[in-house]
Protein backbone atom coordinates (compact mmCIF):
# COMPACT_ATOMS: atom_id res chain seq x y z
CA UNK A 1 -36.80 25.54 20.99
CA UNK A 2 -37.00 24.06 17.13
CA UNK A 3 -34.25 23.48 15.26
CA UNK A 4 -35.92 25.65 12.57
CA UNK A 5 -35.90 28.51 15.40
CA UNK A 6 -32.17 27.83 16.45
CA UNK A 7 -31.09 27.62 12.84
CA UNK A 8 -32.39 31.38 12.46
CA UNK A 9 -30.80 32.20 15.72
CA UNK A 10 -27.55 31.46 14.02
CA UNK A 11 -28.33 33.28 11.19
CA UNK A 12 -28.90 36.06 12.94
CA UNK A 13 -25.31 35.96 15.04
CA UNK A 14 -26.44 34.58 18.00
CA UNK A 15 -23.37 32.62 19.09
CA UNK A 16 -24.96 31.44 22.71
CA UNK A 17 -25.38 27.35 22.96
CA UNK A 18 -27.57 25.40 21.97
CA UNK A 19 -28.24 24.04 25.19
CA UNK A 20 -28.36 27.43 27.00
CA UNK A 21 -31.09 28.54 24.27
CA UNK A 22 -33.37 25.66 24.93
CA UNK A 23 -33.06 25.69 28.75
CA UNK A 24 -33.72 29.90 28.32
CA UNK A 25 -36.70 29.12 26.88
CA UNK A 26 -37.89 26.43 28.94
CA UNK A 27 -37.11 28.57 32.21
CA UNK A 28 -39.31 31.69 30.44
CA UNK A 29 -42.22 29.53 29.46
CA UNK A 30 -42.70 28.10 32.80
CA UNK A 31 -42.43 31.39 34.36
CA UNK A 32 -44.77 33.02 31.55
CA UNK A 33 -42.66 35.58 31.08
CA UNK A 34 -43.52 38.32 28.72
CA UNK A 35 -42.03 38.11 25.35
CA UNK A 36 -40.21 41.14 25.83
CA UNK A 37 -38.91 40.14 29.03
CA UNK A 38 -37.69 36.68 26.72
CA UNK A 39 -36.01 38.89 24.81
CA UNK A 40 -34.18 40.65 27.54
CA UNK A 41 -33.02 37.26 28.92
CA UNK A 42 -32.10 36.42 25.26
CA UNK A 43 -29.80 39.18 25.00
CA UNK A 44 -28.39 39.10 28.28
CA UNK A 45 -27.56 35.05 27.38
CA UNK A 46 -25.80 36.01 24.32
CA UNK A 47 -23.74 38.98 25.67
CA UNK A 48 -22.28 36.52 28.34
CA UNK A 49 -21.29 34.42 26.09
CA UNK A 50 -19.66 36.52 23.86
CA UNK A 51 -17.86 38.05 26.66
CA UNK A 52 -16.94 34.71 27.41
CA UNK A 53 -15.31 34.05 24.27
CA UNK A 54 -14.18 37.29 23.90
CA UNK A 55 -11.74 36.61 27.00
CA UNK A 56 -11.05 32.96 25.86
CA UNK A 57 -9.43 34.85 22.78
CA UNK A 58 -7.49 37.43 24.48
CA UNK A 59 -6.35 35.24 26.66
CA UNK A 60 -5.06 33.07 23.90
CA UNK A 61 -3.47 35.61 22.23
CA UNK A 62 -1.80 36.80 26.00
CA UNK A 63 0.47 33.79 25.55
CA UNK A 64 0.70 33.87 29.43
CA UNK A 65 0.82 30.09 30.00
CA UNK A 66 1.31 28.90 33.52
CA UNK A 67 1.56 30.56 36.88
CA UNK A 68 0.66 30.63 40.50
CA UNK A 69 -2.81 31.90 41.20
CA UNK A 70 -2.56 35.63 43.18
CA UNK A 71 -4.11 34.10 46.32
CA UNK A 72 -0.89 31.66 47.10
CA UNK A 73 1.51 34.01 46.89
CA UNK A 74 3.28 34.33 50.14
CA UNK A 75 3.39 38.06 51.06
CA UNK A 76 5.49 37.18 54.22
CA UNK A 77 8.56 35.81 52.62
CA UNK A 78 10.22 38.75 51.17
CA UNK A 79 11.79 41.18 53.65
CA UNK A 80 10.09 44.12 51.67
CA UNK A 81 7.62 44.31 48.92
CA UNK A 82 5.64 47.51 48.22
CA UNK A 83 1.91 45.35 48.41
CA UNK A 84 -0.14 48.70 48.78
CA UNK A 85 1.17 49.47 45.75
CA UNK A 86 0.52 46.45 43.73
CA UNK A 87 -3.20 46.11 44.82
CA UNK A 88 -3.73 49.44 43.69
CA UNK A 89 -2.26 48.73 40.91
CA UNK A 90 -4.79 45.88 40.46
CA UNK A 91 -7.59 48.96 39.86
CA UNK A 92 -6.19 49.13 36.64
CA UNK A 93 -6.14 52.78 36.61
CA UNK A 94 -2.91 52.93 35.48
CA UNK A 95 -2.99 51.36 32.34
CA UNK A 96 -5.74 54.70 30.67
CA UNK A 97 -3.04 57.14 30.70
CA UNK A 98 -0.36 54.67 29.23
CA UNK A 99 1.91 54.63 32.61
CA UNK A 100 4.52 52.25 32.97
CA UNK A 101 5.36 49.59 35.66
CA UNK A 102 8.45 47.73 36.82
CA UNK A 103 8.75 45.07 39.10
CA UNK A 104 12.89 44.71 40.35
CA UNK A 105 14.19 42.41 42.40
CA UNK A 106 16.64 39.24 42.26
CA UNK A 107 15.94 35.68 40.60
CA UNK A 108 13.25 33.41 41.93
CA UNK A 109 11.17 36.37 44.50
CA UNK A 110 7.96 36.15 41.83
CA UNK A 111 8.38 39.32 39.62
CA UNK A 112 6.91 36.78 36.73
CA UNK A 113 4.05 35.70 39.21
CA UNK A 114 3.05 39.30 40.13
CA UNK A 115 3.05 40.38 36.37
CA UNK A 116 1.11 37.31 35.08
CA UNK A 117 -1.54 37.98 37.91
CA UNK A 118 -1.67 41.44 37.15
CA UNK A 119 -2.27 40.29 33.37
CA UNK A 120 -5.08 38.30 34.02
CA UNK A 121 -6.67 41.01 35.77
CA UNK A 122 -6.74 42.90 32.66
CA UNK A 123 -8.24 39.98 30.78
CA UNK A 124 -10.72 39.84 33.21
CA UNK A 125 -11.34 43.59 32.93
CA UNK A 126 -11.49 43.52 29.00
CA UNK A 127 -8.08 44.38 28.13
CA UNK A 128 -5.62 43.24 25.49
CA UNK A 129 -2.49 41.72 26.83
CA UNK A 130 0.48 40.35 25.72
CA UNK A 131 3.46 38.54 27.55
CA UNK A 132 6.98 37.56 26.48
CA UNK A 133 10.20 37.64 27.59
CA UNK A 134 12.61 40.14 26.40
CA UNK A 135 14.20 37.57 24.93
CA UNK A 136 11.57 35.35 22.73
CA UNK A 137 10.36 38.84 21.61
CA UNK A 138 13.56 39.98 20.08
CA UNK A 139 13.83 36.20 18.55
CA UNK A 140 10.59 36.62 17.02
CA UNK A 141 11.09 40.13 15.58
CA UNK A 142 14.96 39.39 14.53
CA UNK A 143 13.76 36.21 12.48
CA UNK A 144 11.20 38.35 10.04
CA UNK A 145 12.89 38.69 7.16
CA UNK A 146 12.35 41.89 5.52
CA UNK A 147 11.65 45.35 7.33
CA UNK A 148 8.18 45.75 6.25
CA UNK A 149 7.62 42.18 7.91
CA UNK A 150 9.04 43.43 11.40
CA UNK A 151 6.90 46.51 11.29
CA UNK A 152 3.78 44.01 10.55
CA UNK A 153 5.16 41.70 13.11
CA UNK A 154 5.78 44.40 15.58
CA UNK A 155 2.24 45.04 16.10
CA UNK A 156 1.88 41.84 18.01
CA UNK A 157 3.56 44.34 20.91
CA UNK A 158 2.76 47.63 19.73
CA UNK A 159 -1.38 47.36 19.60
CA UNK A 160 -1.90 45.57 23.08
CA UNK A 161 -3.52 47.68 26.16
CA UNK A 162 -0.65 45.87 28.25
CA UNK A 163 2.67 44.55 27.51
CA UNK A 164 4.34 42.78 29.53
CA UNK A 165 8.48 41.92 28.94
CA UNK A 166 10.09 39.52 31.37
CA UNK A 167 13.45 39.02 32.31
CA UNK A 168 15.45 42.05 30.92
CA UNK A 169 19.17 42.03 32.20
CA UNK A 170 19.76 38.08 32.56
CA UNK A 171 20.89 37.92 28.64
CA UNK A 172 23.27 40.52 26.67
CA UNK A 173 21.46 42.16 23.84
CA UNK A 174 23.29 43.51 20.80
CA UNK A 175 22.40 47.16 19.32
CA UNK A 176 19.88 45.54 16.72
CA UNK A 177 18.15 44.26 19.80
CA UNK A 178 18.19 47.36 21.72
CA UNK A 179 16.86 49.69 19.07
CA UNK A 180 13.99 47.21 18.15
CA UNK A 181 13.57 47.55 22.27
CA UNK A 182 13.48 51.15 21.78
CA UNK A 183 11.07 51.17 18.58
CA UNK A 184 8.43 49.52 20.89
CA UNK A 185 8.90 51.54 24.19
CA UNK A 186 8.56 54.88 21.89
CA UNK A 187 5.62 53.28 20.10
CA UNK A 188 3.68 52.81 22.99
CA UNK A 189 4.78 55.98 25.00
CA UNK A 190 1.89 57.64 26.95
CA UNK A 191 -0.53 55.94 25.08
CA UNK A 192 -0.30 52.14 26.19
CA UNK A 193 1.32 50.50 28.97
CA UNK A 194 4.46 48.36 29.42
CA UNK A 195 5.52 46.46 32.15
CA UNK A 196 9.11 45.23 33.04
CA UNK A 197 10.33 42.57 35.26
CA UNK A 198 14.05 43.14 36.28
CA UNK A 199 16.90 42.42 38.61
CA UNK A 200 18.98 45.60 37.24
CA UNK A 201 18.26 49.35 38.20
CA UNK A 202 17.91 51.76 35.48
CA UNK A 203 21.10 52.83 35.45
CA UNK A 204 22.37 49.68 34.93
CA UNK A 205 20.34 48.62 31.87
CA UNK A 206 23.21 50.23 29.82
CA UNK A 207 24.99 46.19 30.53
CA UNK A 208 22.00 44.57 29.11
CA UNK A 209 23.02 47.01 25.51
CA UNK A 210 26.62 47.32 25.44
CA UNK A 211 27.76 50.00 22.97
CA UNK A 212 23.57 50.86 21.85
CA UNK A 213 22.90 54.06 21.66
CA UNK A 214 19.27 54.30 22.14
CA UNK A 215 19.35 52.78 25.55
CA UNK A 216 19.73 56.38 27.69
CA UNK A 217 16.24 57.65 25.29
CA UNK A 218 14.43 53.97 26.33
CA UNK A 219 15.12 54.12 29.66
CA UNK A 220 14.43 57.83 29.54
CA UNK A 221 11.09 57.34 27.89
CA UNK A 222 9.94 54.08 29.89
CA UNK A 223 10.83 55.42 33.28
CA UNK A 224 9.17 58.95 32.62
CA UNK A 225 5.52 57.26 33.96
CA UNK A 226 6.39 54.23 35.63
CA UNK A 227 5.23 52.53 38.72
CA UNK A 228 8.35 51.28 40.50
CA UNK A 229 8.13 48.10 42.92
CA UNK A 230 11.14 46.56 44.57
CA UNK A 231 11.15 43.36 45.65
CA UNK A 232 13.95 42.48 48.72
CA UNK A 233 13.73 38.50 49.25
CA UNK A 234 15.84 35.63 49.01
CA UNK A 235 14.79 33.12 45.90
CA UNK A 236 11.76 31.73 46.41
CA UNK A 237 12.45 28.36 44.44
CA UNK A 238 15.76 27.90 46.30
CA UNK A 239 13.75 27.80 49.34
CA UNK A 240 11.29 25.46 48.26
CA UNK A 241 13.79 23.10 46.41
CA UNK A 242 14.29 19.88 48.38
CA UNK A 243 17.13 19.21 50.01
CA UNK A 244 19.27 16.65 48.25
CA UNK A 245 19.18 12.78 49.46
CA UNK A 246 22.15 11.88 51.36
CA UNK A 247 24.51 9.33 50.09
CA UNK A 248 24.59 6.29 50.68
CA UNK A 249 28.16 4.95 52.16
């Protein structure tokens, strides 16, 4: 392929490599294939790429970072987890009608592992996603300094197909905190979905907001569609910590 013929190619849009394009065209010439049938491999190259950077920037913008891939998780070592639920959940079916989904259980059983993998499921499947914990997210929206800035910078968790807010009840939250909570929940209500990870039932979430009065309308409104999966295990990390070197005497 000439340069002259790539160059137009990027006029045109076509965001596929360069590479790609001249092995495409190498591949179609030695298997004369019709020029419409170059075309169809042409377009075929170009929507896998853009797919491909399409998920590159989603992912990005998921801010998931690290975490343990879904297939070395170790379903045996909590004494109950609800796992028919959470491969259904992997379907994705949940997240048209807006439904919710918590994951509850104590410190260290992989409630953040379960959510991330569920997250990049949705990448995978074309979603928008974004993860925090409850506690960056407030930081972020609590720094803005005018209200028409926390409206703009509430978008970041209003818009995406899938948020996802770790870690509610390990830090106190003041009322500020809890209506901004509440501002997002209603936001997204039946039309996109949230996802919690917890160690606190519902009825305890009033500890997390002390004095706020929105809490009894958030946890009304999140829990009205929400998938519920309780985790019963022992911490995961204290198990796998190493046992301290003895001393020396």
């Amino acid at each position: 392929m000439s340069s002259d013929t790539t160059e137009l190619l990027r006029r045109l849009g076509l965001r596929a490599p360069r590479d790609a394009l001249e092995a495409l065209l190498v591949h179609s010439t030695k298997s004369r294939h019709s020029p419409t049938q170059f075309v169809e491999a042409l377009v075929e190259l170009e929507l896998r790429e853009r797919e491909l950077r399409s998920l590159q920037s989603r992912t990005k913008h998921a801010t998931l970072g690290s975490f343990v891939a879904l297939d070395r998780f170790d379903w045996n070592h909590p004494r109950q987890i609800p796992r028919d639920l959470y491969e259904k959940l992997l379907d994705l079916e949940f997240l048209d009608p807006g439904h919710n989904v918590i994951l509850r259980g104590p410190s260290g059983v992989g409630k953040t592992t379960l959510a991330k993998n569920l997250a990049l499921r949705a990448l995978e499947k074309g979603h928008t996603v974004r993860f925090s914990t409850l506690s960056d997210m407030l930081a972020d929206l609590l720094k803005q300094e005018s209200l028409p800035a926390v409206e703009r910078r509430m978008r970041c968790y209003t818009a995406p197909d899938l948020l996802i807010l770790d870690e509610i009840g390990y830090l106190p939250c003041d009322s500020r905190s809890a209506d901004l909570l509440y501002n997002i929940i209603s936001k997204r209500h039946e039309k996109r979905s949230t996802l919690v990870t917890t160690n606190l039932p519902f009825k305890q979430w009033s500890t997390v907001f002390p004095g706020a009065a929105s809490v009894v309308a958030l946890v009304d409104r999140f829990a009205e569609h929400c998938h519920v999966l309780d985790i019963d295990a022992d911490s995961w990390r204290q198990k796998t910590k190493p046992d301290p070197k003895p001393r020396k005497r």
